[in-house]
PDB file of N, CA and C in Angstrom:
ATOM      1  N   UNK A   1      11.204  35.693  17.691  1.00  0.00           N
ATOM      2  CA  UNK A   1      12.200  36.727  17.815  1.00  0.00           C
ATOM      3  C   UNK A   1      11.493  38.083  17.734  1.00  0.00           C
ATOM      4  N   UNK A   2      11.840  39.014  18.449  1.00  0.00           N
ATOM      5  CA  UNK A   2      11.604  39.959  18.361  1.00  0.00           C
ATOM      6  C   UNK A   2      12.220  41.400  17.712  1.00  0.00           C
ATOM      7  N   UNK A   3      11.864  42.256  16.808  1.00  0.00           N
ATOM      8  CA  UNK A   3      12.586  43.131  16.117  1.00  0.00           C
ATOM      9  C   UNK A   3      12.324  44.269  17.124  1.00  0.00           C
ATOM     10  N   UNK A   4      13.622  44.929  17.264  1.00  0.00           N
ATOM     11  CA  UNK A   4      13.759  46.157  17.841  1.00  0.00           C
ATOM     12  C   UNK A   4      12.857  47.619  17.853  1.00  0.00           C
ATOM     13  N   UNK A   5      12.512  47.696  16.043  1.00  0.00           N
ATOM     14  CA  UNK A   5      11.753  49.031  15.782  1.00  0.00           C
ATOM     15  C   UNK A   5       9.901  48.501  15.930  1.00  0.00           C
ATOM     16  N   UNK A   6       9.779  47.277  15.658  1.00  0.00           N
ATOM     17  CA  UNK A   6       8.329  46.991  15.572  1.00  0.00           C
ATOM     18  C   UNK A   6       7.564  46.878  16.517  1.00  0.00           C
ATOM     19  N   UNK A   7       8.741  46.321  17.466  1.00  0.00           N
ATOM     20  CA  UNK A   7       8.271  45.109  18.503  1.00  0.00           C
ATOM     21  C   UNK A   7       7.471  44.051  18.227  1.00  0.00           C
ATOM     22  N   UNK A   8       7.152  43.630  17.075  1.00  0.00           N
ATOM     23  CA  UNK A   8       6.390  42.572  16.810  1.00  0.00           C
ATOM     24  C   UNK A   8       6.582  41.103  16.630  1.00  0.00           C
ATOM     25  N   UNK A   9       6.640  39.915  16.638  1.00  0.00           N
ATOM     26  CA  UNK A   9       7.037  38.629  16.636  1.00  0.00           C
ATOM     27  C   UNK A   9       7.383  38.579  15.528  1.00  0.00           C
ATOM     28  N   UNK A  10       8.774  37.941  14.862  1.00  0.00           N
ATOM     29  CA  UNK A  10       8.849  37.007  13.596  1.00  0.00           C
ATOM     30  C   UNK A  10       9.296  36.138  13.959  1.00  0.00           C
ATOM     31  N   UNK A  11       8.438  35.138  12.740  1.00  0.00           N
ATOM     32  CA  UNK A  11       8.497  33.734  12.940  1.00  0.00           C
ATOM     33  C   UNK A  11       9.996  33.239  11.862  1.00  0.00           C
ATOM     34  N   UNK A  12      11.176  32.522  12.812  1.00  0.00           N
ATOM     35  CA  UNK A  12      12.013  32.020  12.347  1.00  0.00           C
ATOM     36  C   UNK A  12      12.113  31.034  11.922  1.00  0.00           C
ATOM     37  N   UNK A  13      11.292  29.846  12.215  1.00  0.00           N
ATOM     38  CA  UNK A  13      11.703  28.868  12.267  1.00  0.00           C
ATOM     39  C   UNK A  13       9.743  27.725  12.324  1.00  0.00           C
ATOM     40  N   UNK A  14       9.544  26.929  11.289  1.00  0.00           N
ATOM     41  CA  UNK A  14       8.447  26.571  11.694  1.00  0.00           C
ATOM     42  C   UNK A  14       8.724  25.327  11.601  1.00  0.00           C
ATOM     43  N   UNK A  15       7.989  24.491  12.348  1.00  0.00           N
ATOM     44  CA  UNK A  15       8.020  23.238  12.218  1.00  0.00           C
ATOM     45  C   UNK A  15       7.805  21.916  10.541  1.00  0.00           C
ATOM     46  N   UNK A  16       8.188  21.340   9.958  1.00  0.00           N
ATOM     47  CA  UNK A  16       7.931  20.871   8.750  1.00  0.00           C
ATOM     48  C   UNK A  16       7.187  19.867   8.909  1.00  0.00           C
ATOM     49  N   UNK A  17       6.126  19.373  10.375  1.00  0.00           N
ATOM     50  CA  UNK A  17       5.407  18.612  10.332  1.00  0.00           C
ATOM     51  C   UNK A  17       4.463  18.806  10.109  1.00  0.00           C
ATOM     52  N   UNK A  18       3.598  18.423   9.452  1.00  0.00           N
ATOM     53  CA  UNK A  18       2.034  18.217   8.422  1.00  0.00           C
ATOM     54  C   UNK A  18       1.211  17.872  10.012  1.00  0.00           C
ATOM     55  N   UNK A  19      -0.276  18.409   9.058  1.00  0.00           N
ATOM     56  CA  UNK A  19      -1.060  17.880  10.356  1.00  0.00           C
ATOM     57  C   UNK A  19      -2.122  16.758   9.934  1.00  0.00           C
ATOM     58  N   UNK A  20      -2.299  15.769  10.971  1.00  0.00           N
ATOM     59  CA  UNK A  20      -2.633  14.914  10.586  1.00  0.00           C
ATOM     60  C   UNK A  20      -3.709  14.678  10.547  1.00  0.00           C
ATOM     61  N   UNK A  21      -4.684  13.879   8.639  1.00  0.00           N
ATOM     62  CA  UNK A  21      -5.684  13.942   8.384  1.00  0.00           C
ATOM     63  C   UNK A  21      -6.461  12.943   8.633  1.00  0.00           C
ATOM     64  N   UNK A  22      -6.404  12.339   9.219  1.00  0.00           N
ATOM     65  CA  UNK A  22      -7.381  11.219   9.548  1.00  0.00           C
ATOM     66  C   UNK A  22      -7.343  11.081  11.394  1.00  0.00           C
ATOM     67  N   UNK A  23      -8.589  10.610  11.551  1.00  0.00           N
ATOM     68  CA  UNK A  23      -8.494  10.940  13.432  1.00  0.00           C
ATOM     69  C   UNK A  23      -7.823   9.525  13.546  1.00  0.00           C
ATOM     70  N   UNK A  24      -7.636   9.383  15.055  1.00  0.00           N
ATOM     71  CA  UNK A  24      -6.727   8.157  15.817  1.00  0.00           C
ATOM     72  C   UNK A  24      -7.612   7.314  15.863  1.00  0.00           C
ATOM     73  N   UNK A  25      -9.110   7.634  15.963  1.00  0.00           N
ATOM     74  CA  UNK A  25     -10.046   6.151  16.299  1.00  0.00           C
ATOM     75  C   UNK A  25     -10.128   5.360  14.760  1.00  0.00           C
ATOM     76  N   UNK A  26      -9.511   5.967  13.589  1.00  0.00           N
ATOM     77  CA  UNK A  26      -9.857   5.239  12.479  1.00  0.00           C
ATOM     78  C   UNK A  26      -8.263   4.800  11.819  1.00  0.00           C
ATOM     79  N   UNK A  27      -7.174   4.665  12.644  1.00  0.00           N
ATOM     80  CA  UNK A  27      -5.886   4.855  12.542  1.00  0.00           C
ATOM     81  C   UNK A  27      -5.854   2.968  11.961  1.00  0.00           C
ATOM     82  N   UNK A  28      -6.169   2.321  12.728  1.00  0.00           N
ATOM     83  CA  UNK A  28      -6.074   0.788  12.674  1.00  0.00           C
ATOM     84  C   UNK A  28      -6.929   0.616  11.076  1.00  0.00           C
ATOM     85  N   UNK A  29      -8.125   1.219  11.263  1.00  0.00           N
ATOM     86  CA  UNK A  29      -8.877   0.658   9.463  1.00  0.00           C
ATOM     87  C   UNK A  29      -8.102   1.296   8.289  1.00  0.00           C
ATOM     88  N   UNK A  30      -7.395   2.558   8.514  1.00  0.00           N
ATOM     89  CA  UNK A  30      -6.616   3.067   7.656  1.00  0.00           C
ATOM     90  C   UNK A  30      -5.943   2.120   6.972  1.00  0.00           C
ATOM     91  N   UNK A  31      -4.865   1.645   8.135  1.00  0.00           N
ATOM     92  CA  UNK A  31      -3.821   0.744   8.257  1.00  0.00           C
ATOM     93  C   UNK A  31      -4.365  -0.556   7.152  1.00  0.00           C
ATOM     94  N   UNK A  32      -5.567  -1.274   8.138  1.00  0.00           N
ATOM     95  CA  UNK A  32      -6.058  -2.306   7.182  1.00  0.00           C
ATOM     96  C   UNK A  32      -6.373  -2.400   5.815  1.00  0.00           C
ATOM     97  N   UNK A  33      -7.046  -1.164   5.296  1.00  0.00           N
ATOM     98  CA  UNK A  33      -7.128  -1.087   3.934  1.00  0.00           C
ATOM     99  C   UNK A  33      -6.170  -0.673   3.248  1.00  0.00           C
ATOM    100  N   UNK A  34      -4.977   0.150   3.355  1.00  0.00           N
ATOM    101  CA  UNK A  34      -3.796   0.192   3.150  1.00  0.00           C
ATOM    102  C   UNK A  34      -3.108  -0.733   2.478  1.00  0.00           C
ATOM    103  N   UNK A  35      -3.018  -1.844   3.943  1.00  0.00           N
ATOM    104  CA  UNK A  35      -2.370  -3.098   3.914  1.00  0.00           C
ATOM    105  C   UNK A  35      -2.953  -3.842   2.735  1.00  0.00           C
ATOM    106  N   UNK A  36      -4.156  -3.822   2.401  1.00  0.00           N
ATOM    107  CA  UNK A  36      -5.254  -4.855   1.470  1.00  0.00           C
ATOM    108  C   UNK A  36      -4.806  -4.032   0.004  1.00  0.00           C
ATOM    109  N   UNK A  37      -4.765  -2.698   0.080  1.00  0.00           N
ATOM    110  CA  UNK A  37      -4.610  -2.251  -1.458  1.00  0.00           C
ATOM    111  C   UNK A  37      -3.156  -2.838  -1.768  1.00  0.00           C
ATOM    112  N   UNK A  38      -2.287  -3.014  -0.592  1.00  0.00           N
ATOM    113  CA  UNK A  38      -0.754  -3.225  -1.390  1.00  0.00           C
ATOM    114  C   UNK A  38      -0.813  -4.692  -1.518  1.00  0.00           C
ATOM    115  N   UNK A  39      -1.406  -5.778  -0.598  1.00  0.00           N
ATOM    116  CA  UNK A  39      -1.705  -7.180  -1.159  1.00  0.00           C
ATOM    117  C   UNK A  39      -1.999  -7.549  -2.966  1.00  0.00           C
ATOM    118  N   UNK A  40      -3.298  -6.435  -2.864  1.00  0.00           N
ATOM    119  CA  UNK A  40      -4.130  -6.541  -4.268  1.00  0.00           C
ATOM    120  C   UNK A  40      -3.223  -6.021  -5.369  1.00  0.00           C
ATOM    121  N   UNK A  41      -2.423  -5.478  -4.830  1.00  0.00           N
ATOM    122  CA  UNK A  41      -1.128  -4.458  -5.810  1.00  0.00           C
ATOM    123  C   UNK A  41      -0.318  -5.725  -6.090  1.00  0.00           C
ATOM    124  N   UNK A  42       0.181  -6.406  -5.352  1.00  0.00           N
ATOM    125  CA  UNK A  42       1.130  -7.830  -5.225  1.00  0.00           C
ATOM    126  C   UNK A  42       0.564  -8.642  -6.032  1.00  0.00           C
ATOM    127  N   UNK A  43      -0.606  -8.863  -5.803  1.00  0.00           N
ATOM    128  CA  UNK A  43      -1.845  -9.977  -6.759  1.00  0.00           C
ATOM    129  C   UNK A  43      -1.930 -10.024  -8.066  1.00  0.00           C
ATOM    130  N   UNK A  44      -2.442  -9.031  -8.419  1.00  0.00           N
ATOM    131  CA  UNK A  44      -2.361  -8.154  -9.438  1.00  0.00           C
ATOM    132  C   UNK A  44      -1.097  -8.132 -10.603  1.00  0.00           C
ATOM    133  N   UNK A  45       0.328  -7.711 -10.157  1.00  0.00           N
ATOM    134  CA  UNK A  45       1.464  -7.283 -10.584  1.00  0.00           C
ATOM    135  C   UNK A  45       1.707  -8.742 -10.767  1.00  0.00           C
ATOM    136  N   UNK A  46       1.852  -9.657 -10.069  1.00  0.00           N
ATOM    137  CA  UNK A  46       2.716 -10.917 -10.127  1.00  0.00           C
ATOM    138  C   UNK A  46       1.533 -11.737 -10.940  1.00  0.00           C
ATOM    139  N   UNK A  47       0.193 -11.435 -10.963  1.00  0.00           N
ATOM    140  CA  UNK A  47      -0.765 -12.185 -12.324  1.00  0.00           C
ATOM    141  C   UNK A  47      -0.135 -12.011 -13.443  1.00  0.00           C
ATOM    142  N   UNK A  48       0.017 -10.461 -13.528  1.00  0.00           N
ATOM    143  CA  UNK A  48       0.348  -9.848 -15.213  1.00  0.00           C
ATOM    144  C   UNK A  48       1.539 -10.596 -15.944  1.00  0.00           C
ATOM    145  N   UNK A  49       1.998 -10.646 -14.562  1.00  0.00           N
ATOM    146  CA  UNK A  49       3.921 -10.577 -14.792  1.00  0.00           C
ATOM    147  C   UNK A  49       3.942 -12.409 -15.351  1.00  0.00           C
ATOM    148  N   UNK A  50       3.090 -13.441 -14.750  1.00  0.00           N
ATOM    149  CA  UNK A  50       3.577 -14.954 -15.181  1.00  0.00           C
ATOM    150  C   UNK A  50       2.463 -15.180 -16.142  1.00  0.00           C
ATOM    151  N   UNK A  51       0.984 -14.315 -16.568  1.00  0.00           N
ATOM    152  CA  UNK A  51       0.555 -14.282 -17.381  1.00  0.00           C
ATOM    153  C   UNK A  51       1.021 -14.165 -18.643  1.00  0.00           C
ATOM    154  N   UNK A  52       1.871 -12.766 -18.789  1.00  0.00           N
ATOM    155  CA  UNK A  52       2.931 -13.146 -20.022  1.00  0.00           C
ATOM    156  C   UNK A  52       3.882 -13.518 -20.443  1.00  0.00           C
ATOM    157  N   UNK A  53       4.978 -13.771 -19.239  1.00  0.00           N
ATOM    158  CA  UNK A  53       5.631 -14.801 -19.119  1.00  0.00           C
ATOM    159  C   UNK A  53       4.959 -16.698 -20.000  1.00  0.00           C
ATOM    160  N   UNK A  54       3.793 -17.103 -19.364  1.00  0.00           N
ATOM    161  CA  UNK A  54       3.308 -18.021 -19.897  1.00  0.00           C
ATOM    162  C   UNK A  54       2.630 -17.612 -21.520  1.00  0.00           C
ATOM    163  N   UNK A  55       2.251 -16.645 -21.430  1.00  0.00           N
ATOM    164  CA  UNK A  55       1.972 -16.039 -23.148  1.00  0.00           C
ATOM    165  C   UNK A  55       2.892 -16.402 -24.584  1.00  0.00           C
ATOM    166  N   UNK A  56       4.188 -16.119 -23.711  1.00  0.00           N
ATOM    167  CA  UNK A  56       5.528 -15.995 -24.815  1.00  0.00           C
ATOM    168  C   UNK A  56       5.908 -17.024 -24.717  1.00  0.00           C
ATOM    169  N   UNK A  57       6.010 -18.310 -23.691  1.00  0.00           N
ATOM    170  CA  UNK A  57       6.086 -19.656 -23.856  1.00  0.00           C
ATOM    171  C   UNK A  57       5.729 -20.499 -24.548  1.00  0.00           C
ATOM    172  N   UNK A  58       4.669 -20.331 -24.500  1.00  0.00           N
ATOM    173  CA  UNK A  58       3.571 -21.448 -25.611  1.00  0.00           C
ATOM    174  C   UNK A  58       1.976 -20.804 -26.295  1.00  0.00           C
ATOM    175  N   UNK A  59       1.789 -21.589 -27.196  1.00  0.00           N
ATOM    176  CA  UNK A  59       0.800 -20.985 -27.696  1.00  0.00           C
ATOM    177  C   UNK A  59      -0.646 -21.187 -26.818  1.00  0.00           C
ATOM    178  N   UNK A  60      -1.446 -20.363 -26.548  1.00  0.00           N
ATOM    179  CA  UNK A  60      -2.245 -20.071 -25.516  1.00  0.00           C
ATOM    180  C   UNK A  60      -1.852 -20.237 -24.224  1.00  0.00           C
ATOM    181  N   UNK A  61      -0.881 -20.202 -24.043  1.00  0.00           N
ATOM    182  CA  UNK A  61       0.061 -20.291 -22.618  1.00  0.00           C
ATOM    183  C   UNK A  61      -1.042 -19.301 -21.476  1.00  0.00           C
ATOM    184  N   UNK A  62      -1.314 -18.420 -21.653  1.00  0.00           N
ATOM    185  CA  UNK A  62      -2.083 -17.874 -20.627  1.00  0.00           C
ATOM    186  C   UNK A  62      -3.411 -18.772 -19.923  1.00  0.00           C
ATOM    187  N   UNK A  63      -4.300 -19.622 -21.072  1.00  0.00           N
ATOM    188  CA  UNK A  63      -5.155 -20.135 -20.598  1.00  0.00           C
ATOM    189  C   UNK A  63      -4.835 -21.381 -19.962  1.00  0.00           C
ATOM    190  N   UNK A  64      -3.723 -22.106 -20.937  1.00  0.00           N
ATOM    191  CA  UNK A  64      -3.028 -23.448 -20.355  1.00  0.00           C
ATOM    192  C   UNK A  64      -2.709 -23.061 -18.581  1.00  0.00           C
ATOM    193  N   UNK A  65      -2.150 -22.410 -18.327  1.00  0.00           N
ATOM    194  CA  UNK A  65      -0.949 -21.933 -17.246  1.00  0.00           C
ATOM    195  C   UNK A  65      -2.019 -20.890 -16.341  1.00  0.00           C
ATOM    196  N   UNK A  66      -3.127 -21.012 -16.646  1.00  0.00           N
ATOM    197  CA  UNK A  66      -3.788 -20.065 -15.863  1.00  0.00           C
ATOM    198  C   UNK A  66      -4.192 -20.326 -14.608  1.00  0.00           C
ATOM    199  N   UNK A  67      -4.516 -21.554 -13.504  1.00  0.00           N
ATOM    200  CA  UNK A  67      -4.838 -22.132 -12.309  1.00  0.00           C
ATOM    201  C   UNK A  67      -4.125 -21.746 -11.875  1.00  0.00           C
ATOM    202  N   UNK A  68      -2.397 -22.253 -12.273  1.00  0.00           N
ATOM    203  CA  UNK A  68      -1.327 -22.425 -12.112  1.00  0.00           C
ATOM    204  C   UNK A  68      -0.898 -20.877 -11.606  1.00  0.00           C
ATOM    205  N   UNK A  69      -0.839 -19.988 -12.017  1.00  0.00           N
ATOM    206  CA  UNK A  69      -1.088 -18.195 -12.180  1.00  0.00           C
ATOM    207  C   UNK A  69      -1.746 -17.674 -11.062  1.00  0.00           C
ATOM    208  N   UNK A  70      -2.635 -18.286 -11.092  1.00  0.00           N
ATOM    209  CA  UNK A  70      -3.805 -17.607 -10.243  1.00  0.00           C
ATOM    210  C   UNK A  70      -3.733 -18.370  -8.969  1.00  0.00           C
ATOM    211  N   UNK A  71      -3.136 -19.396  -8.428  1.00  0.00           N
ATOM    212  CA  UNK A  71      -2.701 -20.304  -7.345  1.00  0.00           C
ATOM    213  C   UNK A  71      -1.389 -19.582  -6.562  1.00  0.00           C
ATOM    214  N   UNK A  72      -0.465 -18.767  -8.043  1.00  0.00           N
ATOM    215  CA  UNK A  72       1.341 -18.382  -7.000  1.00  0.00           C
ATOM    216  C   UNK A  72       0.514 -16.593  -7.183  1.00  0.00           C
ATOM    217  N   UNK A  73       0.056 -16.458  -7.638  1.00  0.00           N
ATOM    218  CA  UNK A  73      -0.720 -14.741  -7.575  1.00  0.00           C
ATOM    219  C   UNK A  73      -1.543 -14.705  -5.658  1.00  0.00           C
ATOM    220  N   UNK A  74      -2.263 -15.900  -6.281  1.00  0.00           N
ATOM    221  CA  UNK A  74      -3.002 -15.675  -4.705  1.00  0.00           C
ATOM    222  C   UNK A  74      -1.899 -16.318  -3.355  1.00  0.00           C
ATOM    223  N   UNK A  75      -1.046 -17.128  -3.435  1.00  0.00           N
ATOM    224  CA  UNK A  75      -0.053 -17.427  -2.495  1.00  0.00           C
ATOM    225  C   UNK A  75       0.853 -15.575  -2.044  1.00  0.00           C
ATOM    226  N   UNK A  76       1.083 -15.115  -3.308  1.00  0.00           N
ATOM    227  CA  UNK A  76       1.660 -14.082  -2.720  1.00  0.00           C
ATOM    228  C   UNK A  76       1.174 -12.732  -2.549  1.00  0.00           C
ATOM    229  N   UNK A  77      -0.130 -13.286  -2.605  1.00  0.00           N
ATOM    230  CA  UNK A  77      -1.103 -11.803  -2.102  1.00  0.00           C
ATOM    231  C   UNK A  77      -1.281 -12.336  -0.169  1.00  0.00           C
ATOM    232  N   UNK A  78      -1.289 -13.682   0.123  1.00  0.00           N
ATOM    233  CA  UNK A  78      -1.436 -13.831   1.003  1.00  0.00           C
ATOM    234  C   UNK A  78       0.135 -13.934   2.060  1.00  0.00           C
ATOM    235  N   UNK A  79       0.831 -13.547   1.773  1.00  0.00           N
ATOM    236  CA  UNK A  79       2.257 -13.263   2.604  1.00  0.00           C
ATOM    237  C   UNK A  79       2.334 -11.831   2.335  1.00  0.00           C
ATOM    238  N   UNK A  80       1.698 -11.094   1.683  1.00  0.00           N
ATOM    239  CA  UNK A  80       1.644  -9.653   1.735  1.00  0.00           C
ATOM    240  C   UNK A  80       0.832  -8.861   2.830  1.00  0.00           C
ATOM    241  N   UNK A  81      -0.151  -9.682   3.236  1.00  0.00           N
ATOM    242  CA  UNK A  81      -1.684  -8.999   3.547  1.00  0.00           C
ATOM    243  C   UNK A  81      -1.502  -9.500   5.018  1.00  0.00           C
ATOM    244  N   UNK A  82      -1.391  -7.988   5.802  1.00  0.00           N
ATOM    245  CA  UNK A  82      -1.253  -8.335   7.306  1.00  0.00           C
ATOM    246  C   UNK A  82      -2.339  -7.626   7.928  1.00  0.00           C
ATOM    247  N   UNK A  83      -3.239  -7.977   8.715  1.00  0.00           N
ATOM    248  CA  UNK A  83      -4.099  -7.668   9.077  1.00  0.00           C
ATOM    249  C   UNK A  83      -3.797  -7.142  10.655  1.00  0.00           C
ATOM    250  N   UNK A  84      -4.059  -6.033  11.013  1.00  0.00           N
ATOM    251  CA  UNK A  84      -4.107  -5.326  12.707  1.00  0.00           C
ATOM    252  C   UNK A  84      -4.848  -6.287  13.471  1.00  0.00           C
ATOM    253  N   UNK A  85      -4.368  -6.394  14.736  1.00  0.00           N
ATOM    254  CA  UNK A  85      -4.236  -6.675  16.288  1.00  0.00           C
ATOM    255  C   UNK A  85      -6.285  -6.808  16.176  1.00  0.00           C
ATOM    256  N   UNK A  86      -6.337  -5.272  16.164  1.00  0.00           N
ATOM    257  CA  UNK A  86      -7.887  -4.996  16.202  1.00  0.00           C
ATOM    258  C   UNK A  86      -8.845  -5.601  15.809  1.00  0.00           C
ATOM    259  N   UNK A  87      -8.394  -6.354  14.354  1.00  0.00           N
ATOM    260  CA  UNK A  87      -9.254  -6.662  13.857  1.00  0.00           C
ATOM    261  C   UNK A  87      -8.823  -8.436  13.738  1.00  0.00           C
ATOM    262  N   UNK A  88      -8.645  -8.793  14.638  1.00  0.00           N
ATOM    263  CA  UNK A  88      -8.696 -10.563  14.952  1.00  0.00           C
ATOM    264  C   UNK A  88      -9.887 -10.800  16.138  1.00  0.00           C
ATOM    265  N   UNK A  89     -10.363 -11.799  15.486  1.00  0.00           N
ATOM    266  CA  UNK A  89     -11.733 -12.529  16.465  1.00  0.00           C
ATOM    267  C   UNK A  89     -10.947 -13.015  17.616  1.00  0.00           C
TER     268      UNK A  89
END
């Protein structure tokens, strides 16, 4: 827009889109490691979570119940973890 006494441009109106920090050729590995931190996040969270679950059950319940733990931890790290197009043989 332009003001009458200045003649100079003001800016009304700017766009609220961010600019983007990572280039396009590294868009897919982004993605992949992304994808792998929120697997390991899944892994992780659902260990803790039947770790003490089995804790408060029985006495040494964590070590008893631990295969067992570490078998539905890694099942649902692996329905989490999707890997890009790009990166299949």
């Amino acid at each position: 827009m332009l003001s009458p006494e200045e003649g100079r441009a003001k800016t009304l109106y700017k766009s609220k889109r961010k600019k983007r920090k990572n280039s396009r050729t590294l868009k897919s590995v982004e993605k992949a490691v992304r994808s792998l931190g929120k697997a390991n996040n899944a892994y992780t969270s659902t260990y803790l979570k039947r770790h003490k679950k089995s804790n408060r059950k029985k006495k040494d319940g964590w070590l008893r119940d631990f295969n067992y733990n570490m078998h539905r931890a890694a099942r649902k790290h692996a329905k989490v973890v999707k890997i890009p197009r790009a990166f299949h043989a």
